[in-house]
Each structure stands twice: as structure tokens, then as C-alpha cells.
PDB file of N, CA and C in Angstrom:
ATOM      1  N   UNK A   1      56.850 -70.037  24.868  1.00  0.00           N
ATOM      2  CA  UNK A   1      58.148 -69.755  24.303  1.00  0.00           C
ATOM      3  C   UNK A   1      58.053 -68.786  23.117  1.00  0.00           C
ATOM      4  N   UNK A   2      57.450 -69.120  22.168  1.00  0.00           N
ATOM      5  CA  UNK A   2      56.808 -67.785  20.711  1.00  0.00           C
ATOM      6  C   UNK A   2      56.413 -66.481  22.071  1.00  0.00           C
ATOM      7  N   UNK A   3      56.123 -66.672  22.257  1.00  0.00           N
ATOM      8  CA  UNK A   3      55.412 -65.540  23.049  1.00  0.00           C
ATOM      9  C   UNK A   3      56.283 -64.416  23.629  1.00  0.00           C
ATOM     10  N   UNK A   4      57.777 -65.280  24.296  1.00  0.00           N
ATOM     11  CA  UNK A   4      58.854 -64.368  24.795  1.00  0.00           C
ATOM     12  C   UNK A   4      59.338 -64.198  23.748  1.00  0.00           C
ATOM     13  N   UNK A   5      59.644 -64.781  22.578  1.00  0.00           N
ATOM     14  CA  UNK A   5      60.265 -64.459  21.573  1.00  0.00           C
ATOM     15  C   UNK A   5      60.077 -63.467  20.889  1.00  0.00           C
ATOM     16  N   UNK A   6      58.580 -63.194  20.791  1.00  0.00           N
ATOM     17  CA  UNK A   6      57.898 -62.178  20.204  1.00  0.00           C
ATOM     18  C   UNK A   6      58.040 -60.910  20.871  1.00  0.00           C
ATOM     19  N   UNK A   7      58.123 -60.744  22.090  1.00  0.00           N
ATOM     20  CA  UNK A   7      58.158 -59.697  23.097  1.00  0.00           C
ATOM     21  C   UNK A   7      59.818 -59.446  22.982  1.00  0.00           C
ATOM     22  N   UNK A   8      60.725 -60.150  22.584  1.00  0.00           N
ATOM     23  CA  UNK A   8      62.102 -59.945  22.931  1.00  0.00           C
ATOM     24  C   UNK A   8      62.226 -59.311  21.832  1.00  0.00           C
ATOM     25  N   UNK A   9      61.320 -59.747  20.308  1.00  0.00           N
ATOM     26  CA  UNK A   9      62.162 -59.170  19.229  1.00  0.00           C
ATOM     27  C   UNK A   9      61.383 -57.593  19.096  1.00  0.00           C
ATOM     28  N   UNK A  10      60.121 -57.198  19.877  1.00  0.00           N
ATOM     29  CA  UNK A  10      59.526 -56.094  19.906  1.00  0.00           C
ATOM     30  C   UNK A  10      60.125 -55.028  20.614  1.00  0.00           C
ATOM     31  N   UNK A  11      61.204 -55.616  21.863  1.00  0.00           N
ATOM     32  CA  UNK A  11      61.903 -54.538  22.684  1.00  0.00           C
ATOM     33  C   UNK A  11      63.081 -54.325  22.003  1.00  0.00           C
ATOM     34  N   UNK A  12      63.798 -55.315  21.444  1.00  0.00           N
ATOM     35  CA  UNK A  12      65.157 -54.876  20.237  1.00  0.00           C
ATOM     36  C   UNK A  12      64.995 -54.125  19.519  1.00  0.00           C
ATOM     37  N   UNK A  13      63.393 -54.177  18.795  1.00  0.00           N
ATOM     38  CA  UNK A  13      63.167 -53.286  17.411  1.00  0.00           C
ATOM     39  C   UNK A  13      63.060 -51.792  17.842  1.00  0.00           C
ATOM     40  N   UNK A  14      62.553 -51.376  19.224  1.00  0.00           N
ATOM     41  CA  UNK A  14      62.178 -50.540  19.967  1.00  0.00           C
ATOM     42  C   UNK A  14      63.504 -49.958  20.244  1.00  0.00           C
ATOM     43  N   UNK A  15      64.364 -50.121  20.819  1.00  0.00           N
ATOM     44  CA  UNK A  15      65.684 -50.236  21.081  1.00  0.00           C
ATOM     45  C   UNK A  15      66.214 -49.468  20.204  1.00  0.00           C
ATOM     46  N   UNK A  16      66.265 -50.201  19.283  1.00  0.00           N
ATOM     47  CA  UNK A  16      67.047 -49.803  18.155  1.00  0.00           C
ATOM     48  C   UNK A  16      66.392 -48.411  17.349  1.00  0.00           C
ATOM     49  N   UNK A  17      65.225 -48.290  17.311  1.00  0.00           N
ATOM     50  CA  UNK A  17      64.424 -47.445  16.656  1.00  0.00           C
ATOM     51  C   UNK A  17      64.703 -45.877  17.219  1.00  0.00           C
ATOM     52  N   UNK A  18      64.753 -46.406  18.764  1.00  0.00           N
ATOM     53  CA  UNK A  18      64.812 -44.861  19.939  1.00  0.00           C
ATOM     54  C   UNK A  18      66.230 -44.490  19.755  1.00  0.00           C
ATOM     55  N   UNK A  19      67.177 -45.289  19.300  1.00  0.00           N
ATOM     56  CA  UNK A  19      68.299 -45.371  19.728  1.00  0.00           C
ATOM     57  C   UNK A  19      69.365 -44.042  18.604  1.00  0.00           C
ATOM     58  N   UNK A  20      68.828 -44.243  17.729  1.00  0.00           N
ATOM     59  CA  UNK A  20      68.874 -43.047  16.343  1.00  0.00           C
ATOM     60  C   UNK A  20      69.708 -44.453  15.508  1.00  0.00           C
ATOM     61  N   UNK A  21      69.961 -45.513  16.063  1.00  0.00           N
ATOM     62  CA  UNK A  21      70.732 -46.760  14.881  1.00  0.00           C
ATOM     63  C   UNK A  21      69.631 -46.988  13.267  1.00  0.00           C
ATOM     64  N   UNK A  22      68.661 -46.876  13.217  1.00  0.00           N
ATOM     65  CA  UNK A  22      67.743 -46.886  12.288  1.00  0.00           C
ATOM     66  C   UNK A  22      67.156 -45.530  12.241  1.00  0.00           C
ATOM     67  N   UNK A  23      66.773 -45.325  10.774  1.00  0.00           N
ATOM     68  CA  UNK A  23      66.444 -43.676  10.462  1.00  0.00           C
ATOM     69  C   UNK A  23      67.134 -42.244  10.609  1.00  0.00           C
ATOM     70  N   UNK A  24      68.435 -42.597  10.642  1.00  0.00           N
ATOM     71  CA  UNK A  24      69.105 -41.431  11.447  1.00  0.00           C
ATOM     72  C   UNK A  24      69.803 -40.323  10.494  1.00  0.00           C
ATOM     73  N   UNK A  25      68.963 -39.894  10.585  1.00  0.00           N
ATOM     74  CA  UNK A  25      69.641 -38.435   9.179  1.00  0.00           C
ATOM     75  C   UNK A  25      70.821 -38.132   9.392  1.00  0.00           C
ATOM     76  N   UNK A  26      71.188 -37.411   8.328  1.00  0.00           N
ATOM     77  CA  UNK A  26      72.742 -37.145   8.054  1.00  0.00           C
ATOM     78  C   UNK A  26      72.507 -36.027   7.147  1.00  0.00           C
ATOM     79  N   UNK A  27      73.508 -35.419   7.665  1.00  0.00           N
ATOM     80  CA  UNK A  27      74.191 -33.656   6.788  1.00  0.00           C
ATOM     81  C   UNK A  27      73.587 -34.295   5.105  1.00  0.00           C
ATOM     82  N   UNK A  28      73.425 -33.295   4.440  1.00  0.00           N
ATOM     83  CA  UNK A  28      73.559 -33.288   2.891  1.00  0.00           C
ATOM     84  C   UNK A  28      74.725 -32.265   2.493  1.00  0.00           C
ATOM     85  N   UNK A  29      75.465 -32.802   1.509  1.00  0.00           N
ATOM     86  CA  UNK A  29      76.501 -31.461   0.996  1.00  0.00           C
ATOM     87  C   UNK A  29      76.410 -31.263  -0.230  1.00  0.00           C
ATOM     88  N   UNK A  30      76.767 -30.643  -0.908  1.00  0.00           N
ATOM     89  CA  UNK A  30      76.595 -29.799  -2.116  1.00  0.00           C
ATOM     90  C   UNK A  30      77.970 -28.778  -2.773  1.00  0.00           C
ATOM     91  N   UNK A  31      78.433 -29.108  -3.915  1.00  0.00           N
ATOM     92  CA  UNK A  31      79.555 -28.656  -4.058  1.00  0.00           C
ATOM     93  C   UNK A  31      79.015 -27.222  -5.063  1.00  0.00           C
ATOM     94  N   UNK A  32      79.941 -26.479  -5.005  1.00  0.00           N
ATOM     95  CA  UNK A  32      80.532 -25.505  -6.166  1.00  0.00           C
ATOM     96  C   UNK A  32      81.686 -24.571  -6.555  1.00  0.00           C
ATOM     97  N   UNK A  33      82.190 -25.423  -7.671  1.00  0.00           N
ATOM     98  CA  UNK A  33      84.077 -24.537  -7.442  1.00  0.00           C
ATOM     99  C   UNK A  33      84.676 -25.142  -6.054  1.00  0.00           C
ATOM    100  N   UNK A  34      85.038 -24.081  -5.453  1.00  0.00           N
ATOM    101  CA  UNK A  34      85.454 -24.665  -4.319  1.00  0.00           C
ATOM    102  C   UNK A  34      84.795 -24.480  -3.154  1.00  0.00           C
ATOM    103  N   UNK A  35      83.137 -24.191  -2.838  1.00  0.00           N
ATOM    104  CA  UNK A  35      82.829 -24.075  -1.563  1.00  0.00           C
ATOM    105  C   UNK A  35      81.553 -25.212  -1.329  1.00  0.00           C
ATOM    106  N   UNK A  36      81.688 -25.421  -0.175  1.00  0.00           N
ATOM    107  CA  UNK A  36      80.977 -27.235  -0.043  1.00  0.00           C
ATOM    108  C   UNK A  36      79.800 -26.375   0.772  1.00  0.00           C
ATOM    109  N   UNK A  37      78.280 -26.512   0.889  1.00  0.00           N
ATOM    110  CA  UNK A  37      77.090 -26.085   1.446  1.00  0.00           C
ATOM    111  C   UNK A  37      76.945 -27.454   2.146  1.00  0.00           C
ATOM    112  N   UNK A  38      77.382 -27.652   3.686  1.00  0.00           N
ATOM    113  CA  UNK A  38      76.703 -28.643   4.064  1.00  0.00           C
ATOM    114  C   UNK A  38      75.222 -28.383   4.890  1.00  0.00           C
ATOM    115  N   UNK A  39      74.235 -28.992   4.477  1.00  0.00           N
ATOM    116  CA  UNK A  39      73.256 -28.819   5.396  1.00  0.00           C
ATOM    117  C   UNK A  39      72.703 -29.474   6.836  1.00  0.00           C
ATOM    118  N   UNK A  40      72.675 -29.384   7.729  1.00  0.00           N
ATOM    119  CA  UNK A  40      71.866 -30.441   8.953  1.00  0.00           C
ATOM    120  C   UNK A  40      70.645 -30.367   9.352  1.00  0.00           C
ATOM    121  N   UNK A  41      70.421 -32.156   9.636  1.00  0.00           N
ATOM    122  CA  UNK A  41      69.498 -31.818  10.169  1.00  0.00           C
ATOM    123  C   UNK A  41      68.518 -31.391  10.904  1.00  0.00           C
ATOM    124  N   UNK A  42      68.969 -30.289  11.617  1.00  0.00           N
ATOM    125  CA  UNK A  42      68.908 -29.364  12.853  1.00  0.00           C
ATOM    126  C   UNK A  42      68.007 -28.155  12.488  1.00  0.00           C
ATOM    127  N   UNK A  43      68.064 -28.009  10.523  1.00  0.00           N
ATOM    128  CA  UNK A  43      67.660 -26.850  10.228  1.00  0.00           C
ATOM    129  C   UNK A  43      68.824 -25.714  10.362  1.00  0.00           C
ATOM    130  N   UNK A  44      70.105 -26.332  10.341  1.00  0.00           N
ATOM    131  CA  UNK A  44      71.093 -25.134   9.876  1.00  0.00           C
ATOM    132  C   UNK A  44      72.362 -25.648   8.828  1.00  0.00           C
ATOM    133  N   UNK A  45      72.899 -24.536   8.346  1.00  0.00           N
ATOM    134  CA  UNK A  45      73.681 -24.457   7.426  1.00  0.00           C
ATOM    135  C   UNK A  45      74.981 -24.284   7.598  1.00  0.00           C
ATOM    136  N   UNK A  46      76.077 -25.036   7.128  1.00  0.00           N
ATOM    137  CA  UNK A  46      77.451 -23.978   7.182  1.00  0.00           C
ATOM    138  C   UNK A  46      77.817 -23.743   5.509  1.00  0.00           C
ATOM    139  N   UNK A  47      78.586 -23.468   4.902  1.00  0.00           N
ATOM    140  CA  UNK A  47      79.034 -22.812   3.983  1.00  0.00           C
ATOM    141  C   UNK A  47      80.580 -22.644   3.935  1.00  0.00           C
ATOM    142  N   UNK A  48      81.428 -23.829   3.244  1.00  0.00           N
ATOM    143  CA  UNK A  48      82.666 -23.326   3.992  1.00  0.00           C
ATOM    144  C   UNK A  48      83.625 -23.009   2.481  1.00  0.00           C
ATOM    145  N   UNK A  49      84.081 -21.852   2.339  1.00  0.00           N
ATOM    146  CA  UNK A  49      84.387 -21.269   1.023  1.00  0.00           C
ATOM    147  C   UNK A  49      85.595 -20.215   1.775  1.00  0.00           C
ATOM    148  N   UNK A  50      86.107 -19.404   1.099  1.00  0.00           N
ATOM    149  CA  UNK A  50      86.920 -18.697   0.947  1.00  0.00           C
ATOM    150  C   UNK A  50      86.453 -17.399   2.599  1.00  0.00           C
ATOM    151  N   UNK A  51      85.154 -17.618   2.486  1.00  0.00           N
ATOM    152  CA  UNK A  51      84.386 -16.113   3.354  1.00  0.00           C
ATOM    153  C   UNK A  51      83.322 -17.348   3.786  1.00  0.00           C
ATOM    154  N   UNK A  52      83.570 -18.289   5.134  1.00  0.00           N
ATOM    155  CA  UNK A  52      82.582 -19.111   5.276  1.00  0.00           C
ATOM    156  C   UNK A  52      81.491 -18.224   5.620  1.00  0.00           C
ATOM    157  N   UNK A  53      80.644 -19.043   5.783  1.00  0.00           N
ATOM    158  CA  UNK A  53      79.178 -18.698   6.589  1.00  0.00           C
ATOM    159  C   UNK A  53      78.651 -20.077   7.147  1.00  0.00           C
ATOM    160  N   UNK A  54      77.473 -19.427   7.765  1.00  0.00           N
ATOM    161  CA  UNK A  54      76.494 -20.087   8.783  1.00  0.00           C
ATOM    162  C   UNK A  54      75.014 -19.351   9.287  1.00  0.00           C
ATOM    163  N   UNK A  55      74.178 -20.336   9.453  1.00  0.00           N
ATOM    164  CA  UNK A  55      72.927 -19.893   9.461  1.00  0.00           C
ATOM    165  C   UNK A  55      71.526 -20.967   9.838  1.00  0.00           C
ATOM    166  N   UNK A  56      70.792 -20.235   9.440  1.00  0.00           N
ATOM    167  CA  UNK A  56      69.104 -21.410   9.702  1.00  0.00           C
ATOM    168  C   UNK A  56      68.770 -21.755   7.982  1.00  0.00           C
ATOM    169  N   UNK A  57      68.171 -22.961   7.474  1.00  0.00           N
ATOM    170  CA  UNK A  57      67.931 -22.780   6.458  1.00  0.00           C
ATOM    171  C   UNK A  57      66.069 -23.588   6.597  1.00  0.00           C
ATOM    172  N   UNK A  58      65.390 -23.039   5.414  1.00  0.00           N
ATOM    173  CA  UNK A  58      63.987 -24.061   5.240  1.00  0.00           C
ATOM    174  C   UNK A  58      63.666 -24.963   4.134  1.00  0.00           C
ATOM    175  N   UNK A  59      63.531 -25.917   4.397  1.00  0.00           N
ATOM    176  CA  UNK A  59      63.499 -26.620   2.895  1.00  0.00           C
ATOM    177  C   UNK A  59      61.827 -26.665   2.768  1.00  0.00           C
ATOM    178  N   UNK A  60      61.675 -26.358   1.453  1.00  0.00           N
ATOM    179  CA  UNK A  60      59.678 -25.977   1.231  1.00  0.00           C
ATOM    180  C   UNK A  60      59.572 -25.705  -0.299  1.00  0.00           C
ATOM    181  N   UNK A  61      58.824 -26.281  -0.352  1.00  0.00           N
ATOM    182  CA  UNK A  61      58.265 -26.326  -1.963  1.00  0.00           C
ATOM    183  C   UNK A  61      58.833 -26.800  -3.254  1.00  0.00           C
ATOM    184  N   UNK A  62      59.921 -27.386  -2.841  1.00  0.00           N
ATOM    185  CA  UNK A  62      60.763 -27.439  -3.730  1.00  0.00           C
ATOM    186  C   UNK A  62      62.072 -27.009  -4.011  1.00  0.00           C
ATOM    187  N   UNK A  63      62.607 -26.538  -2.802  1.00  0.00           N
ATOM    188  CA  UNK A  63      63.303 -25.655  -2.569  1.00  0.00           C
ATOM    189  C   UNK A  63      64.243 -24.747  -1.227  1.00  0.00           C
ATOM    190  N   UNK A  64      65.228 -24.854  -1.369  1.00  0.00           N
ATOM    191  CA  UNK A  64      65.711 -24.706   0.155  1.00  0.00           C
ATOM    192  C   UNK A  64      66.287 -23.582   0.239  1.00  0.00           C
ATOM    193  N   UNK A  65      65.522 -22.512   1.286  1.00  0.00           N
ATOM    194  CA  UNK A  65      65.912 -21.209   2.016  1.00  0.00           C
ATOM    195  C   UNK A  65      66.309 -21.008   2.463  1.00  0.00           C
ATOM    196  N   UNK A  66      68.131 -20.463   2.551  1.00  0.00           N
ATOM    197  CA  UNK A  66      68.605 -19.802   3.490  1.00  0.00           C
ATOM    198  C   UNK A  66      69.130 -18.628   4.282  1.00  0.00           C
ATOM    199  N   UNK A  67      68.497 -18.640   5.200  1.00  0.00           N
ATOM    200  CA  UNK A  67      68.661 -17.306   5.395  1.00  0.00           C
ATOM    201  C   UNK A  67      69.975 -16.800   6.077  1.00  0.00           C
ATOM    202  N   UNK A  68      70.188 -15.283   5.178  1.00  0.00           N
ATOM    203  CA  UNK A  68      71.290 -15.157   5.331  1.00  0.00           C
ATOM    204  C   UNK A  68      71.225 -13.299   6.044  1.00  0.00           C
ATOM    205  N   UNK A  69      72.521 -12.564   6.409  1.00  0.00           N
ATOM    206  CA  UNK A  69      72.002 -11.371   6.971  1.00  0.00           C
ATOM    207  C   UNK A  69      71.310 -10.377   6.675  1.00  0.00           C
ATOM    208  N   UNK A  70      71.405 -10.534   5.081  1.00  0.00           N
ATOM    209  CA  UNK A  70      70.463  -9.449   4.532  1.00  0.00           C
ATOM    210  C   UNK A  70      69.221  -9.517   3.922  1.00  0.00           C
ATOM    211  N   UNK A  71      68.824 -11.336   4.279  1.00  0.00           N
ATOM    212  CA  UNK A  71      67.602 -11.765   3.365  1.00  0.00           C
ATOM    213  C   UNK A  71      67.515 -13.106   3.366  1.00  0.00           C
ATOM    214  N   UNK A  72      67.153 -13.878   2.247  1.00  0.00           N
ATOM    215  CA  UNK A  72      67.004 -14.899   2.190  1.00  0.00           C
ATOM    216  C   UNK A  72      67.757 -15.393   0.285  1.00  0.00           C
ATOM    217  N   UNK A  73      68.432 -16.394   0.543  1.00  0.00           N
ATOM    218  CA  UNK A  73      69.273 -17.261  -1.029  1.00  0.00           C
ATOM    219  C   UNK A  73      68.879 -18.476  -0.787  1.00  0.00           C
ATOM    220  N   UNK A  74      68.121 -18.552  -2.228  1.00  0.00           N
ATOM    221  CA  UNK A  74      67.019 -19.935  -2.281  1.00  0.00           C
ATOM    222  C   UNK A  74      67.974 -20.453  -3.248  1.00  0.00           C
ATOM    223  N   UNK A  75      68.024 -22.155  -3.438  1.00  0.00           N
ATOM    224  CA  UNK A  75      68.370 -23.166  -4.212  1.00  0.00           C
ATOM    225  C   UNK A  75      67.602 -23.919  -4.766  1.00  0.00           C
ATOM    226  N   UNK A  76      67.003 -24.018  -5.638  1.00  0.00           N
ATOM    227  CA  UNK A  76      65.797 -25.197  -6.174  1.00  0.00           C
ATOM    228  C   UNK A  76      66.013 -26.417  -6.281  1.00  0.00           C
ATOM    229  N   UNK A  77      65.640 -27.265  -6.003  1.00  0.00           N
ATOM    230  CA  UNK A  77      65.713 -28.645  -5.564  1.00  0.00           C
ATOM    231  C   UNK A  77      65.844 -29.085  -7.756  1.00  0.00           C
ATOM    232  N   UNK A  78      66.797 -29.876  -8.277  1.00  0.00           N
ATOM    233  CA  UNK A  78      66.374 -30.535  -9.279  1.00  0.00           C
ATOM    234  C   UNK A  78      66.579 -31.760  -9.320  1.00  0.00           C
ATOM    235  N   UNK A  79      65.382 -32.623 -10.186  1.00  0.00           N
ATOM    236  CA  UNK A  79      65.263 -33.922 -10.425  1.00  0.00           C
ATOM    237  C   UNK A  79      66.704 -35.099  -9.804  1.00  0.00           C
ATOM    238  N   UNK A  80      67.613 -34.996 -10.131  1.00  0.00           N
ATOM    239  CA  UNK A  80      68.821 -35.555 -10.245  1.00  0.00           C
ATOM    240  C   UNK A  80      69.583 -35.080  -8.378  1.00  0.00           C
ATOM    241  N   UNK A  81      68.660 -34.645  -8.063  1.00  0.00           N
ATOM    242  CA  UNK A  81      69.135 -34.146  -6.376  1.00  0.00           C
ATOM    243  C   UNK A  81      70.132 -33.095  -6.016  1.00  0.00           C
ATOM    244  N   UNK A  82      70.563 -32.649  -7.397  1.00  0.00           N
ATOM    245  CA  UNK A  82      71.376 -31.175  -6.966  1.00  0.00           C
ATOM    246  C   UNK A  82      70.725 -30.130  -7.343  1.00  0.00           C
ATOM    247  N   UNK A  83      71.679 -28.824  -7.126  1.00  0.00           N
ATOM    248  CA  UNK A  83      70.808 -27.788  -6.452  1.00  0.00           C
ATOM    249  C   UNK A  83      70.970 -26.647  -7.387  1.00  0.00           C
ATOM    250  N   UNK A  84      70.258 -25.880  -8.036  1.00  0.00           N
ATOM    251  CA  UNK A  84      70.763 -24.592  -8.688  1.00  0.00           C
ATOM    252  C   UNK A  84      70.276 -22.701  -7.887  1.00  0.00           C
ATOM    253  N   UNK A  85      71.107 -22.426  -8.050  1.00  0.00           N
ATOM    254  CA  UNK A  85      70.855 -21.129  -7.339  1.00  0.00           C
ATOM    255  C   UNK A  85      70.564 -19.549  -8.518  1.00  0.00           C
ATOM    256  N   UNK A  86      69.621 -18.677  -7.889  1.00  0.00           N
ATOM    257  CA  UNK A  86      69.462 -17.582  -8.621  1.00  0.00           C
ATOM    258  C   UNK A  86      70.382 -17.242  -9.991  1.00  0.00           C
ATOM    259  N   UNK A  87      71.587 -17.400  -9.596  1.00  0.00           N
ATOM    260  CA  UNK A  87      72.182 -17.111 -10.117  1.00  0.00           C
ATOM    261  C   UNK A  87      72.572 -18.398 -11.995  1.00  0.00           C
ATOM    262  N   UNK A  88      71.814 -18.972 -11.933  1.00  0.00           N
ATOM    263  CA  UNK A  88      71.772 -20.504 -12.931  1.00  0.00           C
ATOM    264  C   UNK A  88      73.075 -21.304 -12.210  1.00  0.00           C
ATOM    265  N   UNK A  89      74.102 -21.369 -11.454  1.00  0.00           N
ATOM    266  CA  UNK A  89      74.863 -22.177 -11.310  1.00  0.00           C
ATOM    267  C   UNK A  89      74.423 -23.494 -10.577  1.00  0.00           C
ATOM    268  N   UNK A  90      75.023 -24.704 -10.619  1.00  0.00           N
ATOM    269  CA  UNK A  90      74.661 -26.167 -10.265  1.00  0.00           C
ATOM    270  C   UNK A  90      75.600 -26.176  -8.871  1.00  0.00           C
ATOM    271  N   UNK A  91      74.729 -26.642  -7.501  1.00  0.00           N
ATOM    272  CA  UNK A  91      75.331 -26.647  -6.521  1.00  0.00           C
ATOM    273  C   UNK A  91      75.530 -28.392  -6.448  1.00  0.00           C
ATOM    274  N   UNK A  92      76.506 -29.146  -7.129  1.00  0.00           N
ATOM    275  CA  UNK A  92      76.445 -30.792  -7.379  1.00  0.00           C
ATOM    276  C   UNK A  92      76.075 -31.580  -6.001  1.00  0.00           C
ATOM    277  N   UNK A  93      75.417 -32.164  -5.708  1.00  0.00           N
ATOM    278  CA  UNK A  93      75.361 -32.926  -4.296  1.00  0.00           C
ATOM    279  C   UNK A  93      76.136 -34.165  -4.238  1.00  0.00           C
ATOM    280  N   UNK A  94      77.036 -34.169  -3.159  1.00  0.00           N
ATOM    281  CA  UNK A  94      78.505 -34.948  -2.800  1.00  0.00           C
ATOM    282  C   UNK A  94      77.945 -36.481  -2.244  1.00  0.00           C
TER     283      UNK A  94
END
């Protein structure tokens, strides 16, 4: 009886694990003024502001790359989990 029990609660945990119900990432967003940077976890970006955008982004070193048509606009990851860009502004995370 332990024995099926043990095997029943190993195929639930399994189950559940494959299933995306446990561990299952989710978008990050990021505010500024008025345009929200959501990211996925797909490795892409939207940008939805006045002149949206969309794209691939890399998160590495500290820091998340996205590339955009003429290059690449990095955000540095800080302590507190929001984001600042080249430019010194705070991208707040939502």
C-alpha cells in the first residue's frame, strides 16, 4: 500500500511539473512616464508607448539587451529589480 502511494504521489508531482502548473514564468514589465517594456519569456520584447515597438531581447551580465533596428538599448539590472537605461532614467518594475 506505501508503495502505490509513493508511485501515485511521484506521477502527480510529474504531472504537474510537465504541465507548466509549477515553475511557469511570466512576462516582467517595467514602467516609464507612460510606456510599459513588457518582457517574455520567449526572449522577446514589446514596448507599448506612444510609437510602440517590438523585438528579441538578451538578458547577460547584468543587464538586458535589446535589440532594436539600428543596434542594440541596454538596461542595467539594479539591486531593487528595476531597470535604468543609457540615458540615467529608472525603468520601475510593475
Amino acid at each position: 500500500m506505501i508503495v502505490r502511494t509513493i508511485i501515485i504521489a511521484i506521477f502527480v508531482t510529474l504531472c504537474l511539473v510537465t504541465s507548466g502548473c509549477i515553475l511557469h514564468e511570466t512576462e516582467e514589465q517595467y514602467q516609464l512616464d507612460d510606456a510599459v517594456l513588457t518582457l517574455y519569456p520567449d526572449g522577446t520584447y514589446y514596448v507599448d508607448q506612444e510609437d510602440p515597438g517590438s523585438g528579441s531581447y538578451v538578458h547577460r551580465d547584468g543587464r538586458i539587451e535589446l535589440e532594436i533596428p539600428f543596434g542594440v538599448f541596454v538596461l542595467n539590472e539594479l539591486e531593487n529589480g528595476n531597470l535604468v537605461d543609457s540615458e540615467g532614467d529608472v525603468w520601475v518594475k510593475l
